[in-house]
N, C-alpha and C. Protein backbone atom coordinates (compact mmCIF):
# COMPACT_ATOMS: atom_id res chain seq x y z
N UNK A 1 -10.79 16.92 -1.52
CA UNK A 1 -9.50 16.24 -1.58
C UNK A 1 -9.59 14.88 -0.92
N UNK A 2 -8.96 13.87 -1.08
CA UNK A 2 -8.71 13.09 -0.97
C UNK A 2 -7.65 12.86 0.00
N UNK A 3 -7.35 11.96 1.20
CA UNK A 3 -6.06 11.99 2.33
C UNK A 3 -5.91 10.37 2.22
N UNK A 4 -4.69 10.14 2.40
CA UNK A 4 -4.22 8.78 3.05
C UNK A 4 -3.17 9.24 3.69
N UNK A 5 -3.11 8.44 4.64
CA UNK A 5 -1.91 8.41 5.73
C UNK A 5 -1.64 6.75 5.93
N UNK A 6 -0.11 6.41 5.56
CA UNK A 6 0.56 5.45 6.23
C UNK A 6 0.79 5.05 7.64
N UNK A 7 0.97 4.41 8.16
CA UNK A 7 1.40 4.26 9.19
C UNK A 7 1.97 2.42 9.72
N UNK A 8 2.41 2.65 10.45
CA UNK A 8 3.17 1.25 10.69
C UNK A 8 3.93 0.62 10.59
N UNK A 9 5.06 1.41 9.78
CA UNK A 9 6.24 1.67 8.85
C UNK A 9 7.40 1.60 10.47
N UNK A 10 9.00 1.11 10.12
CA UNK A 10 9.84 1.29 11.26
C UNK A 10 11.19 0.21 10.83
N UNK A 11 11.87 -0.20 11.75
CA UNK A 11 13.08 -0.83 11.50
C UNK A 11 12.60 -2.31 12.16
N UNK A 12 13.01 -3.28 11.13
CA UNK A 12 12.54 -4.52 11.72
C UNK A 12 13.83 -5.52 11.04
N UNK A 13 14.02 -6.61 12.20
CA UNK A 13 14.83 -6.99 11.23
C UNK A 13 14.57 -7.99 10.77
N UNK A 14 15.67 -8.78 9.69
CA UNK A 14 15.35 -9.61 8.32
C UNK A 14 14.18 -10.63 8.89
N UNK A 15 13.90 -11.37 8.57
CA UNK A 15 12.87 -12.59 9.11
C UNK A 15 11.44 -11.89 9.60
N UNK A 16 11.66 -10.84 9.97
CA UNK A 16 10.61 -10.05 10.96
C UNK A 16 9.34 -9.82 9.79
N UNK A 17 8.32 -9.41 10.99
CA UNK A 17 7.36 -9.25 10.09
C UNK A 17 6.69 -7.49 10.48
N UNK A 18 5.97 -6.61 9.55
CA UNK A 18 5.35 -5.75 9.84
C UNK A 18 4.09 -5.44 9.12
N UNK A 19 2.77 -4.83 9.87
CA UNK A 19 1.86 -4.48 9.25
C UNK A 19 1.51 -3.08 8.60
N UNK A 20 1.21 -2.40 7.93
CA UNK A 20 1.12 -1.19 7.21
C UNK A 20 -0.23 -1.10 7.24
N UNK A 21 -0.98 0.19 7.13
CA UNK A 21 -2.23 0.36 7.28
C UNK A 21 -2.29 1.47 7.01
N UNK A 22 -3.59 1.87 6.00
CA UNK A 22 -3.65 3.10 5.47
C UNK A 22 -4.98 3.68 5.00
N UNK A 23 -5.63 4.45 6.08
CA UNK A 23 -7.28 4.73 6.30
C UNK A 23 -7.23 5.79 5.21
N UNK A 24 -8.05 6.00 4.17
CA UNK A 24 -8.28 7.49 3.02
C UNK A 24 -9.59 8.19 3.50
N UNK A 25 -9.29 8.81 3.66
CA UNK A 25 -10.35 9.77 4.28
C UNK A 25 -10.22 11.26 2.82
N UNK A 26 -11.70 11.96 2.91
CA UNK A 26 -11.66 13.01 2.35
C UNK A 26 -13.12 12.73 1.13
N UNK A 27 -13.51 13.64 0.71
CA UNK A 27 -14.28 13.64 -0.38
C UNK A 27 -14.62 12.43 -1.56
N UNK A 28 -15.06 11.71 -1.09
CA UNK A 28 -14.52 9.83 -1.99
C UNK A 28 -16.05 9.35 -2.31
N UNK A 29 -16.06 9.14 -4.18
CA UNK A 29 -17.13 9.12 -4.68
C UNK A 29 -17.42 7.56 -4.53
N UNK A 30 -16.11 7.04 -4.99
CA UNK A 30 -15.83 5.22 -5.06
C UNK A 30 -15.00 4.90 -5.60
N UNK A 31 -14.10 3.90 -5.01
CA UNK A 31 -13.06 3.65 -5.15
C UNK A 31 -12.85 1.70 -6.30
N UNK A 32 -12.00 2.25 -7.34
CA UNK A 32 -11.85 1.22 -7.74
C UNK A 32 -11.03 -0.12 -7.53
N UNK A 33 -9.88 0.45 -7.12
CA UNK A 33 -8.74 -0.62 -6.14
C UNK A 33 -7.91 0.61 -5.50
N UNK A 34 -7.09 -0.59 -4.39
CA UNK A 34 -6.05 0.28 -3.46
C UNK A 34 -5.08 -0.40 -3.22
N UNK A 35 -4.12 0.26 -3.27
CA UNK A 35 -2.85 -0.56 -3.57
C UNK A 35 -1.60 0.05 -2.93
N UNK A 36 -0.50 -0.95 -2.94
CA UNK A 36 1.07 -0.32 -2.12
C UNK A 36 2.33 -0.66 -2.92
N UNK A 37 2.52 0.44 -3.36
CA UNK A 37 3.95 0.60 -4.02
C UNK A 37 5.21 0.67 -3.33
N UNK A 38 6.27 0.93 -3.68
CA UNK A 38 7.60 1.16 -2.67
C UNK A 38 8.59 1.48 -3.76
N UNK A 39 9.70 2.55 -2.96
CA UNK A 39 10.60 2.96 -3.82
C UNK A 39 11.86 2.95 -3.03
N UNK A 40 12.70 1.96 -3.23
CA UNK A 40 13.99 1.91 -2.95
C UNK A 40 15.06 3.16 -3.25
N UNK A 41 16.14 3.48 -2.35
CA UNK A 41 16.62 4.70 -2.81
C UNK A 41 17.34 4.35 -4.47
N UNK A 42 17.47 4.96 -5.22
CA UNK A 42 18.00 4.92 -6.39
C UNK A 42 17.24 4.20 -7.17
N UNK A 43 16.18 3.54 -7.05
CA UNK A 43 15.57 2.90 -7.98
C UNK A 43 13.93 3.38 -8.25
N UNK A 44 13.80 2.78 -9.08
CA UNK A 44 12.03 3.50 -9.37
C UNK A 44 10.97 2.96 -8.56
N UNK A 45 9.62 3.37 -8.36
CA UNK A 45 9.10 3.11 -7.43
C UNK A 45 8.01 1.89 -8.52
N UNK A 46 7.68 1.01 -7.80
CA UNK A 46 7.34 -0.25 -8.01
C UNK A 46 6.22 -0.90 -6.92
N UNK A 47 5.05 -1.53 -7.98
CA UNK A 47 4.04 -1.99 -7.43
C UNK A 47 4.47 -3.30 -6.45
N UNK A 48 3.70 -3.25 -5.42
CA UNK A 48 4.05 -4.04 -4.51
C UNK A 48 2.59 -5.41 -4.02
N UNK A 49 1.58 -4.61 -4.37
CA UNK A 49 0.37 -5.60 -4.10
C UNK A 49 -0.82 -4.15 -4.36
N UNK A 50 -2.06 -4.96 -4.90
CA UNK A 50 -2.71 -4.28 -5.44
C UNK A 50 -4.49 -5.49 -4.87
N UNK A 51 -5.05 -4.38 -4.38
CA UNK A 51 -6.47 -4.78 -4.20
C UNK A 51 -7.70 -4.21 -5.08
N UNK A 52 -8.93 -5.14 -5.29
CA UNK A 52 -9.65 -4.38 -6.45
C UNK A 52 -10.73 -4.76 -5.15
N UNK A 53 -12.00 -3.68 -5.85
CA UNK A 53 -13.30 -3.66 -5.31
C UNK A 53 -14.36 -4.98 -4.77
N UNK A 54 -13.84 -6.04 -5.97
CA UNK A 54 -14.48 -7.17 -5.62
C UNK A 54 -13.26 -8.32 -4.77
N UNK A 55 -12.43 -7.96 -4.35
CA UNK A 55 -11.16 -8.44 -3.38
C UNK A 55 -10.39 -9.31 -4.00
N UNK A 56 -9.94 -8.79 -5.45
CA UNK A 56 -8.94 -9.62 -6.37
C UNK A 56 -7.80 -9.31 -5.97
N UNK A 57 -6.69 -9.68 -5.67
CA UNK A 57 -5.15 -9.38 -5.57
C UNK A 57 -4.40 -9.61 -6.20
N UNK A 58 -3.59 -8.94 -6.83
CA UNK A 58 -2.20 -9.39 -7.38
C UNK A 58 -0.85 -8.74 -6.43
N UNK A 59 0.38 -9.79 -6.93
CA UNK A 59 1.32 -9.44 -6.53
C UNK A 59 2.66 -9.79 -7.38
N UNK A 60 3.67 -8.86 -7.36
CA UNK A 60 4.77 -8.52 -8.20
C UNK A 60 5.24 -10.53 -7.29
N UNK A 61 6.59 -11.22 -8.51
CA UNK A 61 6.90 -12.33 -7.81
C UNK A 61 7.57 -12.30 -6.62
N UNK A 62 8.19 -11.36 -6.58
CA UNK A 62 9.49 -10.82 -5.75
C UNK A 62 8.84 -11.02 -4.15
N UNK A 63 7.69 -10.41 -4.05
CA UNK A 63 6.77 -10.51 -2.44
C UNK A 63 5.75 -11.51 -2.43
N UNK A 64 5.42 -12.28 -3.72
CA UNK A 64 4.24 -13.45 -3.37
C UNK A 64 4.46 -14.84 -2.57
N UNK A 65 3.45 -14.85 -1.19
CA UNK A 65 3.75 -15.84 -0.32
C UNK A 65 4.26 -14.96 0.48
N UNK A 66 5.04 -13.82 0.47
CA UNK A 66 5.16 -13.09 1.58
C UNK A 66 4.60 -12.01 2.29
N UNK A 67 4.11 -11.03 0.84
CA UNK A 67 2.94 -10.11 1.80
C UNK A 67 1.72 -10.32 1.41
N UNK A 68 0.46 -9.92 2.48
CA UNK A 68 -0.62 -9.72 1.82
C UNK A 68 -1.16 -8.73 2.08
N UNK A 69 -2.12 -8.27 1.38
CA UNK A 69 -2.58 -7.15 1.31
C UNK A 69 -4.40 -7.26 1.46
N UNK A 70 -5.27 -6.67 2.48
CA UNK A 70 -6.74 -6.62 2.39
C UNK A 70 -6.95 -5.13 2.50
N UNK A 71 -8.46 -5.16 2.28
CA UNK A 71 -8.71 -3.86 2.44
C UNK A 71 -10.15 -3.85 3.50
N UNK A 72 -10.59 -2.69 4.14
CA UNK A 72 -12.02 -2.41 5.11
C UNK A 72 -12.96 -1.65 3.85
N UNK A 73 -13.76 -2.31 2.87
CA UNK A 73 -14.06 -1.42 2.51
C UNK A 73 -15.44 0.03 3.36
N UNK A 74 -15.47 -1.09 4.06
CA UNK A 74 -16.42 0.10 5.33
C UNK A 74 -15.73 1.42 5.74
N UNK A 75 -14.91 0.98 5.87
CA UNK A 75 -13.18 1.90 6.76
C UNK A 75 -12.63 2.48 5.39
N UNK A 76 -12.65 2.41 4.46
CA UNK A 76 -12.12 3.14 3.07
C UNK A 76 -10.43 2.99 3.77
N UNK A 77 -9.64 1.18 4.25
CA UNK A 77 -8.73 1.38 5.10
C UNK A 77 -8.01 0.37 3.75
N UNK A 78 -6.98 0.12 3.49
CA UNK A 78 -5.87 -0.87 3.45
C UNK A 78 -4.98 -1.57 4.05
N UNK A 79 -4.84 -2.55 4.03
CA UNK A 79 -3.55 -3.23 5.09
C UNK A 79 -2.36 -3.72 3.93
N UNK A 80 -1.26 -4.08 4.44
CA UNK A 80 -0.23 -4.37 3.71
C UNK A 80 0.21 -5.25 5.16
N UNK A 81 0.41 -7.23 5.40
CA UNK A 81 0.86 -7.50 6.14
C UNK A 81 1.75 -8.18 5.21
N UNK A 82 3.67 -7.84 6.30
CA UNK A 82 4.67 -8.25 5.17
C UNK A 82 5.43 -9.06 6.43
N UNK A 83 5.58 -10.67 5.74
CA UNK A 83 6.35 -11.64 6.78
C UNK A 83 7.51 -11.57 6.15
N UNK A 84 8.39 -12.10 7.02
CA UNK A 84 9.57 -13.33 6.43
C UNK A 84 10.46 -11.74 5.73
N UNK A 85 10.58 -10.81 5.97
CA UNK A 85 10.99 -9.24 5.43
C UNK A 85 12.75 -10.12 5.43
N UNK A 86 12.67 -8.85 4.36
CA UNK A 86 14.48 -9.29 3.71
C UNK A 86 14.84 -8.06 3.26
N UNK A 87 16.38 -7.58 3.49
CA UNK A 87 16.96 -6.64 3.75
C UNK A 87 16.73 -5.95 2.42
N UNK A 88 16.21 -6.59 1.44
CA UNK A 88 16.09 -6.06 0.05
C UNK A 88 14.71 -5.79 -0.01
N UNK A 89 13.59 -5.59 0.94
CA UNK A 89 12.30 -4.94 1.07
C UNK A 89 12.45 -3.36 1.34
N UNK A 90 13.47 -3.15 2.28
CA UNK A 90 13.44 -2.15 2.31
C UNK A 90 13.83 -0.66 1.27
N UNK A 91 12.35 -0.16 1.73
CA UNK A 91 12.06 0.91 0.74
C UNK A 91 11.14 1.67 1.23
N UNK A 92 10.93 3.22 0.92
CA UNK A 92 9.58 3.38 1.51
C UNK A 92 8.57 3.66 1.08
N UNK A 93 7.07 2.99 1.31
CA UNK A 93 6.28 2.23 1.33
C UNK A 93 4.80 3.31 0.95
N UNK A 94 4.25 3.19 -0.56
CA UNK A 94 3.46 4.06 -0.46
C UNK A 94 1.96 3.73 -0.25
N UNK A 95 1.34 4.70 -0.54
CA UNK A 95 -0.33 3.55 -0.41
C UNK A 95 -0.74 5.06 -1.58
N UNK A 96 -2.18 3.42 -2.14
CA UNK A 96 -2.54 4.76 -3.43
C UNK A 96 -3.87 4.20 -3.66
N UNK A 97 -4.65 4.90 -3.84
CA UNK A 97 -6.16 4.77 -4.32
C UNK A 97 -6.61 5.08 -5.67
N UNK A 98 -7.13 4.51 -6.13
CA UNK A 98 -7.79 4.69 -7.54
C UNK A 98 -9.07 5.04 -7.77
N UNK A 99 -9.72 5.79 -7.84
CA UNK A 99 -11.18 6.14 -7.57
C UNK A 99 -11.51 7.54 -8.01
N UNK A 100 -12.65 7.71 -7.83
CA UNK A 100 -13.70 9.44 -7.88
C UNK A 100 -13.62 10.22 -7.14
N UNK A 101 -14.11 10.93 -7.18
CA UNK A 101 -14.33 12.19 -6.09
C UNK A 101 -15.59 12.81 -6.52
N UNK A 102 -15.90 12.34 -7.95
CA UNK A 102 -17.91 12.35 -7.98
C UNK A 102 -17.86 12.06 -8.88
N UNK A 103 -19.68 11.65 -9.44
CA UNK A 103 -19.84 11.14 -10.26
C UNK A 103 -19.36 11.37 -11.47
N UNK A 104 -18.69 10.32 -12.63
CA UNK A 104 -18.18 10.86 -13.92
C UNK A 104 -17.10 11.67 -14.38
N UNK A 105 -16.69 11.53 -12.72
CA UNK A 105 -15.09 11.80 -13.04
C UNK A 105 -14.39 10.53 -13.44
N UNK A 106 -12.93 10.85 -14.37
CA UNK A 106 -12.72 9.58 -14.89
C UNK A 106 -11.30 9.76 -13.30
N UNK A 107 -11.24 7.82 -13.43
CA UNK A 107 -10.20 7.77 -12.64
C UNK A 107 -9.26 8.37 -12.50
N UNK A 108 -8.80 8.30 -11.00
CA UNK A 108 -7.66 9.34 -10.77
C UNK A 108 -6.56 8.20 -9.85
N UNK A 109 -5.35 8.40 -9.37
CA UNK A 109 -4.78 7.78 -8.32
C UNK A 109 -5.01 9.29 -7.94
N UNK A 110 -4.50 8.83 -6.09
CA UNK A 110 -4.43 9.94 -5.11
C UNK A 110 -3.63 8.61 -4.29
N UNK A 111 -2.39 9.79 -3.79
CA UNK A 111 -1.03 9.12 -3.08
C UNK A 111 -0.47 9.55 -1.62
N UNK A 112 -0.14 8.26 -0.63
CA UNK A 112 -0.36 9.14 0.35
C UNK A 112 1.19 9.53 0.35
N UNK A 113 2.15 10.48 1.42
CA UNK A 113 2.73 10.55 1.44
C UNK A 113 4.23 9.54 1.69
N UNK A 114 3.98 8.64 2.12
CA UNK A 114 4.76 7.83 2.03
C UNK A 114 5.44 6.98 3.70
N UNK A 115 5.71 6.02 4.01
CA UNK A 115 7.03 5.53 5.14
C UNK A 115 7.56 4.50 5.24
N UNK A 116 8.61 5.08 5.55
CA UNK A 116 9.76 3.97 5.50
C UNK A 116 9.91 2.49 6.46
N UNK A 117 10.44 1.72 5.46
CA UNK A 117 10.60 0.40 6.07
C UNK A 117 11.66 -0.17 6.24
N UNK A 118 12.20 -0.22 6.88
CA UNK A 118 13.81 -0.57 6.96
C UNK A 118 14.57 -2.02 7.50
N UNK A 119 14.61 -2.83 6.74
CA UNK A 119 15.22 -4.62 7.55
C UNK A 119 16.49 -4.37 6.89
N UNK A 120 17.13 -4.91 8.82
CA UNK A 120 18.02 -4.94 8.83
C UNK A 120 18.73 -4.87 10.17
N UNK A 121 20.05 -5.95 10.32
CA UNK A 121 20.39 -6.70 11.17
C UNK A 121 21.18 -5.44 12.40
């Protein structure tokens, strides 16, 4: 199996900034990108920044210039650093891996459980 755990997640307010970090640990053949979604209550959950193997990034318009996202690939870790946060970030905050678990398996995501981020005054 495959694990990620969030962490770094909390109440910050608007302007503020927070870092997210998310080590995958477990049975991991190789990973193709790693990435952080978020799901606002009532709405669908939505890509937020996305890292690939050779350290390409994309980002939805809504967060570009405001978060970034690296990864350890030594550490099999992700970061998500989010400035300048606005009361409409908040959501909570997933992390997800794309990768094996052995050879010739075809890609899979594996999701961690999730935490919340909350701006606001």
């Amino acid at each position: 199996q495959v694990q990620l755990v969030e962490s770094g997640g909390g109440l910050v307010q608007p302007g503020g900034s927070l870092r997210l970090s998310c080590p995958a640990s477990g049975s991991i053949f190789s990973i193709n990108a790693m990435a952080w979604y978020r799901q606002a209550p009532g709405k669908q959950r939505e890509l937020v920044a996305v890292v690939t193997g050779a350290g390409r990034t994309n980002y939805p318009n809504s967060v570009k210039g405001r978060f970034t996202i690296s990864r350890d690939n030594a550490e099999n870790t992700v970061y998500l650093q989010m400035n300048s946060l606005k009361p409409e970030d908040t959501a909570v905050y997933y992390c997800c891996l794309n990768g094996r678990q052995y050879y010739g398996q075809p890609l899979e995501d594996y999701w961690g459980k999730g935490i919340p981020v909350t701006v606001s005054s």
